[in-house]
C-alpha atoms as a PDB file:
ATOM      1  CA  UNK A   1       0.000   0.000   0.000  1.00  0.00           C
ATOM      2  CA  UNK A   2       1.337   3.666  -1.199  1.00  0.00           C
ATOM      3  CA  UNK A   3       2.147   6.221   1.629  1.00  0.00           C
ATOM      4  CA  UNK A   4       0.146   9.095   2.171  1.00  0.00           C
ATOM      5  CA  UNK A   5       3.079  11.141   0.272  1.00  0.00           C
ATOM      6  CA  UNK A   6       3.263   8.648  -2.789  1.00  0.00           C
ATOM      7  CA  UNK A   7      -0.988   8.680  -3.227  1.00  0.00           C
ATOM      8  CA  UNK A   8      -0.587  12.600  -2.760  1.00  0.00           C
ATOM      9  CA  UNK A   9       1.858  12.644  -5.419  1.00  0.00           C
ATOM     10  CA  UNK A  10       0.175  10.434  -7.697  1.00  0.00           C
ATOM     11  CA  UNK A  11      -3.154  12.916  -6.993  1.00  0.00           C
ATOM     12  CA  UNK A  12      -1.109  15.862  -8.494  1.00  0.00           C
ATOM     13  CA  UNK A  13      -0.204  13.940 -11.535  1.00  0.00           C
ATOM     14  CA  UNK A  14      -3.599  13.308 -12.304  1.00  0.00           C
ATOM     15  CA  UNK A  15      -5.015  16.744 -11.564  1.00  0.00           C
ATOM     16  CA  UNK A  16      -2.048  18.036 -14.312  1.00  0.00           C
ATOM     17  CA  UNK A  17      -3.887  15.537 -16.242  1.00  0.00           C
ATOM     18  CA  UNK A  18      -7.228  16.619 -16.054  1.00  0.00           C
ATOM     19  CA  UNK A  19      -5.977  20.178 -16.107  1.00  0.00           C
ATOM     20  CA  UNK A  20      -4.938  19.704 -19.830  1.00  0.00           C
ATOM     21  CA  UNK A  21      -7.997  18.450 -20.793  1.00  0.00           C
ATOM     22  CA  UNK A  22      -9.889  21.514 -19.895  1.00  0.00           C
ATOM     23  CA  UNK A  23      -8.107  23.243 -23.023  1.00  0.00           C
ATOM     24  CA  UNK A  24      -9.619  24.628 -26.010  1.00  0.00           C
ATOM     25  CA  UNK A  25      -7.555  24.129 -29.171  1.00  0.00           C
ATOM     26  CA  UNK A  26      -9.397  26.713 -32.230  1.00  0.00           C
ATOM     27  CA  UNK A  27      -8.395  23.500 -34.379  1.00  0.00           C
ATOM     28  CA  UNK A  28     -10.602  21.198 -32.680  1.00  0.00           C
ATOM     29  CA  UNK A  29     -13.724  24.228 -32.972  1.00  0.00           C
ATOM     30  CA  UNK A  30     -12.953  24.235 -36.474  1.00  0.00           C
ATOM     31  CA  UNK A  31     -12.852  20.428 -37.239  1.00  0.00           C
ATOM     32  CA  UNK A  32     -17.068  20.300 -35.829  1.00  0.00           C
ATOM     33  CA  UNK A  33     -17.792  22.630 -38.383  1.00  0.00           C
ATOM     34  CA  UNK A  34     -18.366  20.197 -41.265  1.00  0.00           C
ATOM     35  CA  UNK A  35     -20.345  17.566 -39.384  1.00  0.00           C
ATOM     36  CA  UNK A  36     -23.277  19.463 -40.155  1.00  0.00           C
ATOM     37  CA  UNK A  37     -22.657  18.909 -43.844  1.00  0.00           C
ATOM     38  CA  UNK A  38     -21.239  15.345 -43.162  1.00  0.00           C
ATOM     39  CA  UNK A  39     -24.530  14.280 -41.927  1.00  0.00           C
ATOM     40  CA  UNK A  40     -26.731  15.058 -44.602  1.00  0.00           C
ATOM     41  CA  UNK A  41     -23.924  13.231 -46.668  1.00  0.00           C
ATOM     42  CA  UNK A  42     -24.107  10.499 -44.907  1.00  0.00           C
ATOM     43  CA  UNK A  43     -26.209   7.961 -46.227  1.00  0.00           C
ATOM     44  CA  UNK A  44     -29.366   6.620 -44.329  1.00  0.00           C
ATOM     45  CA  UNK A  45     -28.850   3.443 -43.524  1.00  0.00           C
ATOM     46  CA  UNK A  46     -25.433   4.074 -41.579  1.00  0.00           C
ATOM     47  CA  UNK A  47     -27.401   6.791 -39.445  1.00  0.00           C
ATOM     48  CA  UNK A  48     -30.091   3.979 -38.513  1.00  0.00           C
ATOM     49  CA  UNK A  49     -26.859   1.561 -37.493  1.00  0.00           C
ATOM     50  CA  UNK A  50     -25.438   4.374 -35.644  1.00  0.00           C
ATOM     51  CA  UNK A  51     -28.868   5.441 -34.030  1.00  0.00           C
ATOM     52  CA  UNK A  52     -29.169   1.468 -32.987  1.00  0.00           C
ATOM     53  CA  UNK A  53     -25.877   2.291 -30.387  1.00  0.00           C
ATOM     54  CA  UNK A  54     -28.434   3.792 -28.365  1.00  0.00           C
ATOM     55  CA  UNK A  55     -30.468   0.615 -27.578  1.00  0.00           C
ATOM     56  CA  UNK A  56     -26.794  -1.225 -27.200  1.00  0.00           C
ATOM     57  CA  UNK A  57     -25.579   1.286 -24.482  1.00  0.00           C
ATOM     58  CA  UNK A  58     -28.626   1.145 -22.648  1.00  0.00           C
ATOM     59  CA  UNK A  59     -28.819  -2.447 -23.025  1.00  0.00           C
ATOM     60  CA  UNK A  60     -25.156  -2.801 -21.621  1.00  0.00           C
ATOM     61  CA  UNK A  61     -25.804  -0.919 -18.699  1.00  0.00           C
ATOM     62  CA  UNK A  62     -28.781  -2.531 -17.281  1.00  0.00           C
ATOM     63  CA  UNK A  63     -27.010  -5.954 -18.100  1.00  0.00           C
ATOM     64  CA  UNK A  64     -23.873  -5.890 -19.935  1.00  0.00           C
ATOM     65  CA  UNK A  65     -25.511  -7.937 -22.467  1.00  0.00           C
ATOM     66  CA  UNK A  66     -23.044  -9.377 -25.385  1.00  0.00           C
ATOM     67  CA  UNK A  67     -20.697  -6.906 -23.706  1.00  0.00           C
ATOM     68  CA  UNK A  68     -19.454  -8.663 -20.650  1.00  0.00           C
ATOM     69  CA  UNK A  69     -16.034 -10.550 -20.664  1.00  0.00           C
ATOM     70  CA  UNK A  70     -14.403 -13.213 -18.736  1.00  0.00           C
ATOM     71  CA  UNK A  71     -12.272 -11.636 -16.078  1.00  0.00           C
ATOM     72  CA  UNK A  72      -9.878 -14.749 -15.658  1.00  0.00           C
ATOM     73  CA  UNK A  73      -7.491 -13.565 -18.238  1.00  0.00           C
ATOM     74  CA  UNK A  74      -7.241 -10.132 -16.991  1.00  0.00           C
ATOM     75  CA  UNK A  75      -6.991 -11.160 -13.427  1.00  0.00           C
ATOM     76  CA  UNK A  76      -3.872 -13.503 -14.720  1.00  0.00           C
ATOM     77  CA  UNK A  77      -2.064 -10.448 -16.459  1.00  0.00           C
ATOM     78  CA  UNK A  78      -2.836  -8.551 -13.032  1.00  0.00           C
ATOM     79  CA  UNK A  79      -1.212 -11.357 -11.089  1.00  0.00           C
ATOM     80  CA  UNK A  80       1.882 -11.934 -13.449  1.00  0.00           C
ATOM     81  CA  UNK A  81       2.553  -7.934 -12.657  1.00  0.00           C
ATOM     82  CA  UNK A  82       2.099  -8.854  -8.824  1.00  0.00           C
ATOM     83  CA  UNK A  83       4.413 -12.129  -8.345  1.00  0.00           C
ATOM     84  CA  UNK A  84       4.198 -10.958  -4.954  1.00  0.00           C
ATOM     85  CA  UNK A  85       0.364 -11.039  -4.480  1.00  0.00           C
ATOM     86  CA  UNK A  86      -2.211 -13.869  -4.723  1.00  0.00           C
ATOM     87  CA  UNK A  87      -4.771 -12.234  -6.827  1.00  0.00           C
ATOM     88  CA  UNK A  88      -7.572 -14.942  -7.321  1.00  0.00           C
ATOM     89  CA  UNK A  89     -11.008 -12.416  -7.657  1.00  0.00           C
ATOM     90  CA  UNK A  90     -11.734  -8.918  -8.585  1.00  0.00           C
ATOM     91  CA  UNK A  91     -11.433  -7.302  -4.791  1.00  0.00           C
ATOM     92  CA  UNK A  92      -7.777  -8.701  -5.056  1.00  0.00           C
ATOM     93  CA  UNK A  93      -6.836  -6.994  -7.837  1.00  0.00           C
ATOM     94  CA  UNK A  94      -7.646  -3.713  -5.873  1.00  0.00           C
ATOM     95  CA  UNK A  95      -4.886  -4.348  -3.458  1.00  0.00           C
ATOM     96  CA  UNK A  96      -2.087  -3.683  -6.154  1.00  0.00           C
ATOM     97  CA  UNK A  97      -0.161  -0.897  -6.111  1.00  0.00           C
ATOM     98  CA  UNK A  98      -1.407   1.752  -8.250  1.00  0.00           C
ATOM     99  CA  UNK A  99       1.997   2.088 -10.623  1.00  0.00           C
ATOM    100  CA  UNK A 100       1.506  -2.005 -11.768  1.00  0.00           C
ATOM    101  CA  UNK A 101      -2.146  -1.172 -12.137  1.00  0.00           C
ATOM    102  CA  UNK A 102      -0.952   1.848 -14.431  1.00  0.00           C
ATOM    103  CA  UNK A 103       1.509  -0.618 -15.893  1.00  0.00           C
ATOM    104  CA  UNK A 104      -1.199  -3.213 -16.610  1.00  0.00           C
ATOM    105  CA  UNK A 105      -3.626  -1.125 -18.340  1.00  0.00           C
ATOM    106  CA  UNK A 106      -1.494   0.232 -20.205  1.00  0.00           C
ATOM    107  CA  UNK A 107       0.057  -2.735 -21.935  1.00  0.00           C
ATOM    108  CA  UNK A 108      -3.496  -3.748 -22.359  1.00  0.00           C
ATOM    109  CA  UNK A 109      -4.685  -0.626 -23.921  1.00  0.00           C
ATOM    110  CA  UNK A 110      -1.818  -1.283 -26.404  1.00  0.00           C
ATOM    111  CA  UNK A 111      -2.787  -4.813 -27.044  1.00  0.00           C
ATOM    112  CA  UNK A 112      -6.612  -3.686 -27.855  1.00  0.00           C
ATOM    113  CA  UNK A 113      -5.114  -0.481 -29.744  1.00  0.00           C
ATOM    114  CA  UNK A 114      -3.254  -3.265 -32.616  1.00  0.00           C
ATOM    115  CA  UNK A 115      -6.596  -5.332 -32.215  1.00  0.00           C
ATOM    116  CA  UNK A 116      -8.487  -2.111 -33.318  1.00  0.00           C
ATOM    117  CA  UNK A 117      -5.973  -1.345 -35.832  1.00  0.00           C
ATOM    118  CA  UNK A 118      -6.627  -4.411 -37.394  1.00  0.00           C
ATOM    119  CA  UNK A 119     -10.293  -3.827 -37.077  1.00  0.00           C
ATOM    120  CA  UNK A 120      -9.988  -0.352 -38.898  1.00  0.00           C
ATOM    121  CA  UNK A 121      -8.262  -1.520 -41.617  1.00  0.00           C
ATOM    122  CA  UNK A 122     -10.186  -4.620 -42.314  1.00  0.00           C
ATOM    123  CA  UNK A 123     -13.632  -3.059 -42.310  1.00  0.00           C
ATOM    124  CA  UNK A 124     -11.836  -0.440 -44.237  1.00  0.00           C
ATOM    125  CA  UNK A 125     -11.938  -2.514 -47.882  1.00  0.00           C
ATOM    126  CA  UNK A 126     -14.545  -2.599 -48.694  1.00  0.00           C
ATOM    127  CA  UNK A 127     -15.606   1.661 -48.512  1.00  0.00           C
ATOM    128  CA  UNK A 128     -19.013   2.193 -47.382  1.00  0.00           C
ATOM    129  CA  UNK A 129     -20.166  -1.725 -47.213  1.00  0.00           C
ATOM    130  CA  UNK A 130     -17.831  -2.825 -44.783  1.00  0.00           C
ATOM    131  CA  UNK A 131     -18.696   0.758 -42.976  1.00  0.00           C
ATOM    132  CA  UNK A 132     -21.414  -0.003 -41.028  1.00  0.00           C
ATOM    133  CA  UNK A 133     -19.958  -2.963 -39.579  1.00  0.00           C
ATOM    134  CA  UNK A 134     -17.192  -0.891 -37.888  1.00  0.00           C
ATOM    135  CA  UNK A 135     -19.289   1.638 -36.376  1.00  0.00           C
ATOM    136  CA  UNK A 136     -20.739  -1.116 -33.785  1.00  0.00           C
ATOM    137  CA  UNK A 137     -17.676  -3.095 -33.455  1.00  0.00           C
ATOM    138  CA  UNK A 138     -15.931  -0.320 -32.476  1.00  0.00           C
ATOM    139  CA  UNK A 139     -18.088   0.227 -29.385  1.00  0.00           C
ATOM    140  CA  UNK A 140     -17.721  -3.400 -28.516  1.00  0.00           C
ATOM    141  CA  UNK A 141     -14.539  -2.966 -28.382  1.00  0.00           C
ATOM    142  CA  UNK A 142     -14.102  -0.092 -26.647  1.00  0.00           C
ATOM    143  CA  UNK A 143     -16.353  -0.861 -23.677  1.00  0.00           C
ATOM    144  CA  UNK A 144     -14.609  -4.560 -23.295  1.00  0.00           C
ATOM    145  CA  UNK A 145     -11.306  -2.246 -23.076  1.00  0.00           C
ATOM    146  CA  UNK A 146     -13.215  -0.101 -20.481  1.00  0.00           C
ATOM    147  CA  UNK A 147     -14.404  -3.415 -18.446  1.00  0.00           C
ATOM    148  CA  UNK A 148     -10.984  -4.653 -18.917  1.00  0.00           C
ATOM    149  CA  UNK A 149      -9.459  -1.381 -17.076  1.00  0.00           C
ATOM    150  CA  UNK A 150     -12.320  -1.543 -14.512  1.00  0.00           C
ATOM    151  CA  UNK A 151     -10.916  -5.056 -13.264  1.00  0.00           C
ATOM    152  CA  UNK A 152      -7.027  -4.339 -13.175  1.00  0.00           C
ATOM    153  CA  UNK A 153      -8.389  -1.350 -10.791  1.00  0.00           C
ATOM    154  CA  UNK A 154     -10.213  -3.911  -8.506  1.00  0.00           C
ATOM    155  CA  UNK A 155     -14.107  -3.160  -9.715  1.00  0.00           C
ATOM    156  CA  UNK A 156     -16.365  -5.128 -11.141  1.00  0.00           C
ATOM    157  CA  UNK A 157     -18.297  -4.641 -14.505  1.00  0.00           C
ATOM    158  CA  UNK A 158     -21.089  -7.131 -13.228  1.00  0.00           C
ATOM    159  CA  UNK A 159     -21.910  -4.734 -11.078  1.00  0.00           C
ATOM    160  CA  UNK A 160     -24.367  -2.084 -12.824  1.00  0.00           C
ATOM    161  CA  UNK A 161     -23.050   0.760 -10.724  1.00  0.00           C
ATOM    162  CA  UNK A 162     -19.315  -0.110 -13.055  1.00  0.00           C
ATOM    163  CA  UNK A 163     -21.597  -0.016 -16.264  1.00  0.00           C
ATOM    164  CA  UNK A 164     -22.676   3.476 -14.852  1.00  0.00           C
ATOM    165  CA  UNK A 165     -18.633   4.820 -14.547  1.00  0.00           C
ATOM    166  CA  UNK A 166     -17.920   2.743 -17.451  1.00  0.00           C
ATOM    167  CA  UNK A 167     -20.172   4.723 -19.499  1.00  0.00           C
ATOM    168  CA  UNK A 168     -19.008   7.941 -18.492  1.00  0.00           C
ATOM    169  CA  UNK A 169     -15.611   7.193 -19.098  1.00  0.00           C
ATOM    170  CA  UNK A 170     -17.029   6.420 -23.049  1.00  0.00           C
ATOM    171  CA  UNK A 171     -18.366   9.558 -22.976  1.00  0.00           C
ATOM    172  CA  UNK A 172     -15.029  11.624 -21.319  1.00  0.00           C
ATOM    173  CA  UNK A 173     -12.984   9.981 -24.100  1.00  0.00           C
ATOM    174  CA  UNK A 174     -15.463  11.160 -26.749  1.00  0.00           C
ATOM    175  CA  UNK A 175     -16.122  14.994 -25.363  1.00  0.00           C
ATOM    176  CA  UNK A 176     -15.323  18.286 -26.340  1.00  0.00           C
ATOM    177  CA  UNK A 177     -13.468  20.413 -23.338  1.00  0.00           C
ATOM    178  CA  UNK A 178     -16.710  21.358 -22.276  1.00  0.00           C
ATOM    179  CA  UNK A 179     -18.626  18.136 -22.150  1.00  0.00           C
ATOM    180  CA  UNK A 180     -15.337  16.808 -20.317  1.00  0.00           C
ATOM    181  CA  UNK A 181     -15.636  19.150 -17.256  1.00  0.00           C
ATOM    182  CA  UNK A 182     -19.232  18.405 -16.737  1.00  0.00           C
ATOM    183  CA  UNK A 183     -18.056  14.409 -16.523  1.00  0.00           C
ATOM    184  CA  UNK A 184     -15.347  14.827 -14.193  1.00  0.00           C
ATOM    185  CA  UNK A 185     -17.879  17.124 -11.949  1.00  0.00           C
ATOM    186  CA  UNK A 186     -19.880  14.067 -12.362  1.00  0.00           C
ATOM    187  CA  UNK A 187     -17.710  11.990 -11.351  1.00  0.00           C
ATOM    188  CA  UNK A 188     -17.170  13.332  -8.160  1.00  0.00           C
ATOM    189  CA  UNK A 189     -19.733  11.333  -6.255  1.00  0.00           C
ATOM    190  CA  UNK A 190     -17.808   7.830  -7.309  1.00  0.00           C
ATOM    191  CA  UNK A 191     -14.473   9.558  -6.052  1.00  0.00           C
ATOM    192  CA  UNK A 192     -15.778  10.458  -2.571  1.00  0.00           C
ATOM    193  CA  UNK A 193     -17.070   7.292  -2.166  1.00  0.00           C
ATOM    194  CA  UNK A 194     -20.654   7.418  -2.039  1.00  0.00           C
ATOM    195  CA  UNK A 195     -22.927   4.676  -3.156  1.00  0.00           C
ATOM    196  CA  UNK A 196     -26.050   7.531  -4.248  1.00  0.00           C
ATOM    197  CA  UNK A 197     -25.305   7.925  -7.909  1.00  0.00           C
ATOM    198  CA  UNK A 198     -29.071   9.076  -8.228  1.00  0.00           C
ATOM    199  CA  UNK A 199     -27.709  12.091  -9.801  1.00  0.00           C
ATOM    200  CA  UNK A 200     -25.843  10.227 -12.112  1.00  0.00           C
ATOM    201  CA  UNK A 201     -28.481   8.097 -13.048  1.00  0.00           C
ATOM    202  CA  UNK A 202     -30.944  10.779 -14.058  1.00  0.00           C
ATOM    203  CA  UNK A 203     -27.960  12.047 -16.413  1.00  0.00           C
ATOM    204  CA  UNK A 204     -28.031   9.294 -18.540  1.00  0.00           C
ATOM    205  CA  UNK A 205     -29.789  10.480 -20.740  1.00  0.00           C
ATOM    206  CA  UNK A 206     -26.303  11.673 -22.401  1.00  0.00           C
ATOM    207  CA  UNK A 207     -26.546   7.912 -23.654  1.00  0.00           C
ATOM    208  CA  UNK A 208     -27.583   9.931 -26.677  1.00  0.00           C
ATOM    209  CA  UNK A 209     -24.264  12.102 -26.312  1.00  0.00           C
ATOM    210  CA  UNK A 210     -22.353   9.264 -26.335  1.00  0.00           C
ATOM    211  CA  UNK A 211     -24.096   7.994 -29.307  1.00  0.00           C
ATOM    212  CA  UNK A 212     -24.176  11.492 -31.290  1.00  0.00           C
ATOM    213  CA  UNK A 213     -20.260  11.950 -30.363  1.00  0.00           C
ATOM    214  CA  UNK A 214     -19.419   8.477 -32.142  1.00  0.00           C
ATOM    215  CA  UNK A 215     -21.137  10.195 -34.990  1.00  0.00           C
ATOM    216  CA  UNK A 216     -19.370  13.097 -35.445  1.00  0.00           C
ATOM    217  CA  UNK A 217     -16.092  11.911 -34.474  1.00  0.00           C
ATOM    218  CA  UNK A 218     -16.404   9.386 -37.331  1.00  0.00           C
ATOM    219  CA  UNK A 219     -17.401  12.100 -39.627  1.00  0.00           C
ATOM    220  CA  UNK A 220     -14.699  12.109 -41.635  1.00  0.00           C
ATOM    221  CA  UNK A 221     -13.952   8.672 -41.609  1.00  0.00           C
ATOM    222  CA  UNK A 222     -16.996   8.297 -42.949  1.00  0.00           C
ATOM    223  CA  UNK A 223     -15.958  10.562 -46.196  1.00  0.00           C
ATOM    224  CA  UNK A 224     -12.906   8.746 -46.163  1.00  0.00           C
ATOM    225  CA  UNK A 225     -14.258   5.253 -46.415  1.00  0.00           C
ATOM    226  CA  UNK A 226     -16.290   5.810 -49.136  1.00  0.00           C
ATOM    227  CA  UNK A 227     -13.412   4.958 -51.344  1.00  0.00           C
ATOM    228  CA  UNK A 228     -12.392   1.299 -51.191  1.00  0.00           C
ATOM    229  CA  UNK A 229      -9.111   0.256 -50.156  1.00  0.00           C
ATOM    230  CA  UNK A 230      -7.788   3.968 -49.229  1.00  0.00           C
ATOM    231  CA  UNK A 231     -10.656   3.343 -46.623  1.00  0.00           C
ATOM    232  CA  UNK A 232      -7.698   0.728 -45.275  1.00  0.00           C
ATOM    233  CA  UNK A 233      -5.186   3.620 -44.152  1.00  0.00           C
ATOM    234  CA  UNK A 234      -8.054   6.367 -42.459  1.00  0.00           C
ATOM    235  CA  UNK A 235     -10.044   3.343 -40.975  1.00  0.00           C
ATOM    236  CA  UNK A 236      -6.532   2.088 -38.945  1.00  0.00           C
ATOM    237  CA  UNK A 237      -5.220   5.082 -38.224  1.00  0.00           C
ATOM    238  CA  UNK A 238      -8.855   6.570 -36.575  1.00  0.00           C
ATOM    239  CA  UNK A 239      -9.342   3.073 -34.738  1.00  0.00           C
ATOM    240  CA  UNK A 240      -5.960   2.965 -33.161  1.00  0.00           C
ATOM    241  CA  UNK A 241      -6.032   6.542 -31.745  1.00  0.00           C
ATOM    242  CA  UNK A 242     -10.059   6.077 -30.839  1.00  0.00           C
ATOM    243  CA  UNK A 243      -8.940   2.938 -28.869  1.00  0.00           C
ATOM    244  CA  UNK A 244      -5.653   4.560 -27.302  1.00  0.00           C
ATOM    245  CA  UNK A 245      -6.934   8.096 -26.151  1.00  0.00           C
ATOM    246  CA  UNK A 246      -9.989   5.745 -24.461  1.00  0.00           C
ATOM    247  CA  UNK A 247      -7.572   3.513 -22.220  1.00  0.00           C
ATOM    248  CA  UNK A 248      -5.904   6.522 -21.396  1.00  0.00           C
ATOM    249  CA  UNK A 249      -8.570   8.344 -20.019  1.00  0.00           C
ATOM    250  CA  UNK A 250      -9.966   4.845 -18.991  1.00  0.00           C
ATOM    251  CA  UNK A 251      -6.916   4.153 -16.653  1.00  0.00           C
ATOM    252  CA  UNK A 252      -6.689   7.899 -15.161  1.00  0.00           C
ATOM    253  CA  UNK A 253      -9.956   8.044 -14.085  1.00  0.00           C
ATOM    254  CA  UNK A 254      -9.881   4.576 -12.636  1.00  0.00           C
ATOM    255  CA  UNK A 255      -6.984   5.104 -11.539  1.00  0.00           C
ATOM    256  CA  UNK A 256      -8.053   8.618  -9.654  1.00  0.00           C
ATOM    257  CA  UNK A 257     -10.848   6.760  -7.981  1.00  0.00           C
ATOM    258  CA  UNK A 258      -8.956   3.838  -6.252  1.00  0.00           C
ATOM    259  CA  UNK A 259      -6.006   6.498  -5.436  1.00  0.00           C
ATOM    260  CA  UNK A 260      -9.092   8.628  -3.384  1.00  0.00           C
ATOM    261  CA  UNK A 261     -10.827   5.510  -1.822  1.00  0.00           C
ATOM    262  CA  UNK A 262      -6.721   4.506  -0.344  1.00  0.00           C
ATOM    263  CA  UNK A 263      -6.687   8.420   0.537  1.00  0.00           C
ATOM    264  CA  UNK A 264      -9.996   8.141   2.468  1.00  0.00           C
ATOM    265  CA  UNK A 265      -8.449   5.004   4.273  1.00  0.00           C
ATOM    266  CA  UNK A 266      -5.584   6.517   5.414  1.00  0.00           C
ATOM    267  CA  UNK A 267      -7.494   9.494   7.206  1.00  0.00           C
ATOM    268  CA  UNK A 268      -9.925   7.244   8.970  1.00  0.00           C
ATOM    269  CA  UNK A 269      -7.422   5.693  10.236  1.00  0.00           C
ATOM    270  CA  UNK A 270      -5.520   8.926  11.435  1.00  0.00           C
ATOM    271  CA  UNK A 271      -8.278   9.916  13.036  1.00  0.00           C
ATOM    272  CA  UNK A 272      -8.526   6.646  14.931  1.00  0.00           C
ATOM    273  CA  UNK A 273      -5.219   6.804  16.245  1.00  0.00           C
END
């Protein structure tokens, strides 16, 4: 277990972090302008398959659905970073320290980056045919990342209350500056602690901002993929960095919630002494 000193100093890192995510780049103000045009470009049948996300999300929360994963392999990757520990459930892997957890996630987030690499390219042939196939496999993957995360941290994505954070860490990763300090305010409820996410609940109705940001940020790969085979290069290239900006803010804000709950632990028991 970190010292108070180490968590406090792992607390600042993250708070740089989030820090630089409150910027506004004029580039990225500039890039939203043609999504207006994009989407009446866009032909209708990929706006129904992107419209279906919405009945995926909501069906992943209230059960995980097709989304839930076997947490034996990612419990072994935990324990071969952890020689030291016997991690045999979920609640073990909380006990590591939070620099393998770090370490973990992020050769995972790597490992699912080259998967979605793969993806982007593949589904990238055949232009606009093999389009609409990426759009939803895409989201698979990137909440099986999330899930993935959520266990190396010690929480578990059977749990609905996980689904909850796991969403909102799909919709940090997909934000604009703005949206992105509204989350982390969000957030603060699962940082202190507290088990009344009512709040939280009645804000999920920004399933459909998760849903409308996967359609703009794919605006242009949309364009792109229109043309066969070039589709290959943009489809790769916007996978990989969908898939690695995701873990990152995946394993930060995971990360920034165990770090608080070991904070909390510490001052109890100060002020037991």
């Amino acid at each position: 277990m970190e010292t108070k000193e180490q968590l406090l100093a792992e607390l600042s890192a993250i708070q740089k972090w989030e820090k630089e995510q409150k910027k506004v780049w004029i580039w990225e103000r500039i890039s939203r302008l043609p999504f207006k045009v994009l989407d009446r470009l866009t032909p209708k049948f990929i706006q129904e398959k992107v419209g279906q996300l919405l009945d995926e999300i909501g069906s992943f929360i209230q059960t995980g659905g097709q989304y839930l994963i076997q947490e034996k392999y990612v419990l072994k990757r935990v324990q071969e970073a952890n020689p030291e520990l016997t991690i045999l459930s979920v609640k073990d892997a909380g006990t590591a320290p939070l620099e393998k957890m770090a370490a973990v996630s992020e050769q995972l987030t790597s490992s699912r980056a080259n998967l979605a690499t793969v993806q982007g390219a593949t589904t990238g042939v055949g232009g606009i045919f093999t389009l609409v196939a990426d759009i939803p496999l895409l989201l698979g993957l990137s909440l099986k990342t999330l899930q993935e995360i959520a266990i190396i941290h010690g929480y578990d994505p059977h749990e609905k209350e996980e689904r909850l954070f796991i969403i909102k860490c799909l919709q940090f990763a997909s934000s604009d500056v703005v949206g992105r300090q509204a989350i982390l305010d969000e957030l603060s409820a699962f940082y202190e602690g507290s088990k009344s996410h009512d709040k939280m609940i009645s804000q999920l109705q920004g399933w459909r901002e998760v849903v409308y940001t996967y359609r703009d940020q794919f605006g242009w790969k949309k364009m792109l993929q229109l043309v066969p085979i070039a589709g290959i290069l943009f489809g790769a290239v916007t996978n990989r960095s969908a898939i690695s900006d995701l873990g990152e803010a995946g394993a930060v804000l995971y990360r920034k919630r165990r770090l608080m709950e070991r904070m909390q632990a510490i001052t109890e028991q100060e002020s037991s002494l």
